[in-house]
N, C-alpha and C. Protein backbone atom coordinates (compact mmCIF):
# COMPACT_ATOMS: atom_id res chain seq x y z
N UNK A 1 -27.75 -5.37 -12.15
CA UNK A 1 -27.82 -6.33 -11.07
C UNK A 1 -26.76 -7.40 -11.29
N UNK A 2 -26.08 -7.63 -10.10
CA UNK A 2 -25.44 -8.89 -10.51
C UNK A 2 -26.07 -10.46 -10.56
N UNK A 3 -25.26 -10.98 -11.13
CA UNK A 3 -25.60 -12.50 -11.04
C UNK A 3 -25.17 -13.16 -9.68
N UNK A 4 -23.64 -12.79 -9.75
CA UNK A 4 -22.76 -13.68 -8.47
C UNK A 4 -22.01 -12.72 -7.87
N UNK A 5 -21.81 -12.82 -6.42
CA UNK A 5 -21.07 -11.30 -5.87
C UNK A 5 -20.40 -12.45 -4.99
N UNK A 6 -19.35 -12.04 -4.83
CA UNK A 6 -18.14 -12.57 -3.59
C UNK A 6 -17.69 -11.95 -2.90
N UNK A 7 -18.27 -11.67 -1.75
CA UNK A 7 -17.74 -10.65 -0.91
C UNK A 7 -17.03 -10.97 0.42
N UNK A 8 -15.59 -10.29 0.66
CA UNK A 8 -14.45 -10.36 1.39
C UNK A 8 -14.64 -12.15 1.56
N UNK A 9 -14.34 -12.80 0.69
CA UNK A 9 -14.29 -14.22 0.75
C UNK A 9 -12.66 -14.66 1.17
N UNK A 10 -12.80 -15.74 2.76
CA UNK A 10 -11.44 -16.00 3.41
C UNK A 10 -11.58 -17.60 3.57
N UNK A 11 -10.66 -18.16 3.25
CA UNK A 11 -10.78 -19.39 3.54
C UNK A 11 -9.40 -19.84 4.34
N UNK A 12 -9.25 -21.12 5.37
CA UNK A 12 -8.14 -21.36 5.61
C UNK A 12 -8.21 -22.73 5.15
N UNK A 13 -6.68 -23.49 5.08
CA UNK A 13 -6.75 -24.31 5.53
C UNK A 13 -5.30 -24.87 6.02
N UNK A 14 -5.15 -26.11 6.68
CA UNK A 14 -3.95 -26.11 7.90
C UNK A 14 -3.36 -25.09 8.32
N UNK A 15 -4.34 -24.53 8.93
CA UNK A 15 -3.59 -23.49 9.40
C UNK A 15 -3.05 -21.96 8.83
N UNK A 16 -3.42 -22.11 7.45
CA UNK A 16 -3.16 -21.08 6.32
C UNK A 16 -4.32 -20.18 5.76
N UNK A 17 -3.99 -19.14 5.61
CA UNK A 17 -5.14 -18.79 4.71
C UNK A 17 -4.75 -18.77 3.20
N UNK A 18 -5.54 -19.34 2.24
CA UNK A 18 -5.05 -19.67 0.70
C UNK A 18 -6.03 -18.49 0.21
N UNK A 19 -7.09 -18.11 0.79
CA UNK A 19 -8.12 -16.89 0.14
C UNK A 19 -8.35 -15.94 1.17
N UNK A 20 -8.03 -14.83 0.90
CA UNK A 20 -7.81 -13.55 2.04
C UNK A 20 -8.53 -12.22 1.18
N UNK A 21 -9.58 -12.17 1.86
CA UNK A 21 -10.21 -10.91 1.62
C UNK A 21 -10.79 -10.83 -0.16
N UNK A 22 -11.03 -12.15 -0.45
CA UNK A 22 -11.47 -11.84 -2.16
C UNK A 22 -12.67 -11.09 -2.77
N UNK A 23 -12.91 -9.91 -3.68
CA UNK A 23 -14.47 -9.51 -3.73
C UNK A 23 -14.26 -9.94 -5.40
N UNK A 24 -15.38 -10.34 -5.54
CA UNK A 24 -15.18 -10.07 -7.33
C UNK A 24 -17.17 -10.33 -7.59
N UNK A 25 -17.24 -9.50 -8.09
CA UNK A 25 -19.11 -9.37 -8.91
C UNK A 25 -18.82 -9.40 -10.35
N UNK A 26 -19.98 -10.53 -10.81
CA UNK A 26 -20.01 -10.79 -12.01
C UNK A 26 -21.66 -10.66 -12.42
N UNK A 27 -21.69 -9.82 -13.88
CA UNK A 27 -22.85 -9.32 -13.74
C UNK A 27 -23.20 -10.53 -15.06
N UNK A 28 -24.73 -10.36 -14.96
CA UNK A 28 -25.37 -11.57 -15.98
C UNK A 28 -25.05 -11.55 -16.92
N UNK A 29 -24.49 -12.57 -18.17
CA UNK A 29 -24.24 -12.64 -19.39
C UNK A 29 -22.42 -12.38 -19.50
N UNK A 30 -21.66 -11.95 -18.81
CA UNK A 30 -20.45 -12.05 -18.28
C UNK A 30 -19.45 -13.05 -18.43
N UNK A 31 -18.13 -13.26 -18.90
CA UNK A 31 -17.01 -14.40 -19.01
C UNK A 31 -16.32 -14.19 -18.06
N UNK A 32 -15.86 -15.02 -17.11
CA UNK A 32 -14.98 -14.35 -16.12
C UNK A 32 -13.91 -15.48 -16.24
N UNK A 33 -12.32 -15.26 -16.21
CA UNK A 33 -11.65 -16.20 -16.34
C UNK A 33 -10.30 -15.87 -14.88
N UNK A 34 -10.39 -16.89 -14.10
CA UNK A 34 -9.50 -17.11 -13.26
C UNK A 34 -8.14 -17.58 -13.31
N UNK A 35 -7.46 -17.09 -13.24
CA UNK A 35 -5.88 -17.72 -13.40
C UNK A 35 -4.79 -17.63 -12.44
N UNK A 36 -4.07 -18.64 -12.25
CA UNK A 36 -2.76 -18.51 -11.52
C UNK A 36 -1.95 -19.67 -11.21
N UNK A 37 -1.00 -19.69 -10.54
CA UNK A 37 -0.08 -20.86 -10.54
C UNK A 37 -0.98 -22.07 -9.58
N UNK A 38 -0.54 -23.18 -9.67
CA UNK A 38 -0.66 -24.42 -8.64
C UNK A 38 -0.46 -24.13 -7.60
N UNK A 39 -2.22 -24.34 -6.85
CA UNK A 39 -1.88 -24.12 -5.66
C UNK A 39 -2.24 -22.92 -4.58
N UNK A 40 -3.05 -21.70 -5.93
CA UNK A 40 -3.17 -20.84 -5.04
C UNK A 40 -4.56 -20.49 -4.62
N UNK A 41 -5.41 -21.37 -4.97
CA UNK A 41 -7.07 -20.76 -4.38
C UNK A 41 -7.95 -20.99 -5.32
N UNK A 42 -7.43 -21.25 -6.46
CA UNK A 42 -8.40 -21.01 -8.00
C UNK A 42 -9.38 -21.85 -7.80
N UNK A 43 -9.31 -23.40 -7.31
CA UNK A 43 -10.15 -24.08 -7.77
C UNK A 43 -11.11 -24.31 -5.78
N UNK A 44 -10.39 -24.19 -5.31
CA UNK A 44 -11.00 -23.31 -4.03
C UNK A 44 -12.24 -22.42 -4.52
N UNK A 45 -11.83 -21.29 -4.93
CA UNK A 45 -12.56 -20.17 -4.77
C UNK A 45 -13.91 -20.95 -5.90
N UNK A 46 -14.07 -21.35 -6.98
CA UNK A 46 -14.60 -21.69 -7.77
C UNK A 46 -15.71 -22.70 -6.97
N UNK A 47 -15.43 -23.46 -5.85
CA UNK A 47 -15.88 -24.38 -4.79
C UNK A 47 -17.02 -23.67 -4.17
N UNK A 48 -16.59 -22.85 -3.30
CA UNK A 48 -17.31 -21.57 -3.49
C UNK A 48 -17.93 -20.60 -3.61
N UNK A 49 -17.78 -20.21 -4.73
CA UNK A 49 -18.80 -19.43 -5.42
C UNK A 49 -19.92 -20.71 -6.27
N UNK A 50 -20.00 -22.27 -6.38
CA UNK A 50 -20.92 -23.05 -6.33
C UNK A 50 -21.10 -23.19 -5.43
N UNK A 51 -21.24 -22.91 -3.80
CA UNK A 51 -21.89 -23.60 -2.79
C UNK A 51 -21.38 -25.17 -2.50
N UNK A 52 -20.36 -25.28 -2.94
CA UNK A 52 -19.79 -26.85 -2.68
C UNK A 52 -18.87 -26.55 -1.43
N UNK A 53 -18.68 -25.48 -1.10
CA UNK A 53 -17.60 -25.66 -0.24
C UNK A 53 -17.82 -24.11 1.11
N UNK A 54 -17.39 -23.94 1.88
CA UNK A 54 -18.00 -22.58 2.37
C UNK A 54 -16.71 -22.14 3.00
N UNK A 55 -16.54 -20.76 2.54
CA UNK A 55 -15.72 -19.98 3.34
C UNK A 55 -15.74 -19.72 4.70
N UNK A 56 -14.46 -19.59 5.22
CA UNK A 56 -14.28 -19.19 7.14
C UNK A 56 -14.82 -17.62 7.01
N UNK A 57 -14.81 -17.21 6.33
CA UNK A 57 -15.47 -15.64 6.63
C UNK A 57 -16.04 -15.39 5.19
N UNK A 58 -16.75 -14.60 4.98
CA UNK A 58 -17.34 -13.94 3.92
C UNK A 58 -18.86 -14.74 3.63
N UNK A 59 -19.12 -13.67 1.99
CA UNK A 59 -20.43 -14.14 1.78
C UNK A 59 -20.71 -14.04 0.19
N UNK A 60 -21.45 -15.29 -0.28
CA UNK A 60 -21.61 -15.58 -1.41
C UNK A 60 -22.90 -15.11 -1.57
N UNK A 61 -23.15 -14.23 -3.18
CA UNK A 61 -24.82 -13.56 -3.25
C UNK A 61 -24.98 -14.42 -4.57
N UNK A 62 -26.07 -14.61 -4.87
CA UNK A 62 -26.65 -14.88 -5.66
C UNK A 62 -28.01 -13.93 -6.19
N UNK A 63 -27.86 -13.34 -7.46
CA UNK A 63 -28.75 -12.67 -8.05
C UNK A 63 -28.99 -11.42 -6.70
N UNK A 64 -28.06 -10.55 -5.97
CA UNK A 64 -28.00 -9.78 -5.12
C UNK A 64 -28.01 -8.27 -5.46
């Protein structure tokens, strides 16, 4: 079972999309480490997948 599932997660903003189509499942007891340059979604997507922030399309699971 997973813990956290991200499914086709899209976000825009001005006009942009910075997160296009993201899936990633992380199963319980799991390290998951995100990386990439300034600027591209990381701390977005992390927003998120806590419920602080909500995507223009997709869907966040919890224990799913």
């Amino acid at each position: 079972m997973s813990l956290l599932k991200l499914v086709n997660i899209w976000k825009k903003y001005s006009g942009e999309y910075i997160l296009k189509g993201i899936h990633l499942e992380v199963s319980e007891g799991k390290v998951v480490l995100i990386r990439g340059r300034s600027g591209v979604g990381k701390s977005t997507l992390a927003k998120i997948a806590c419920l602080l922030m909500k995507p223009n399309m997709g869907s966040v699971i919890y224990r799913g």
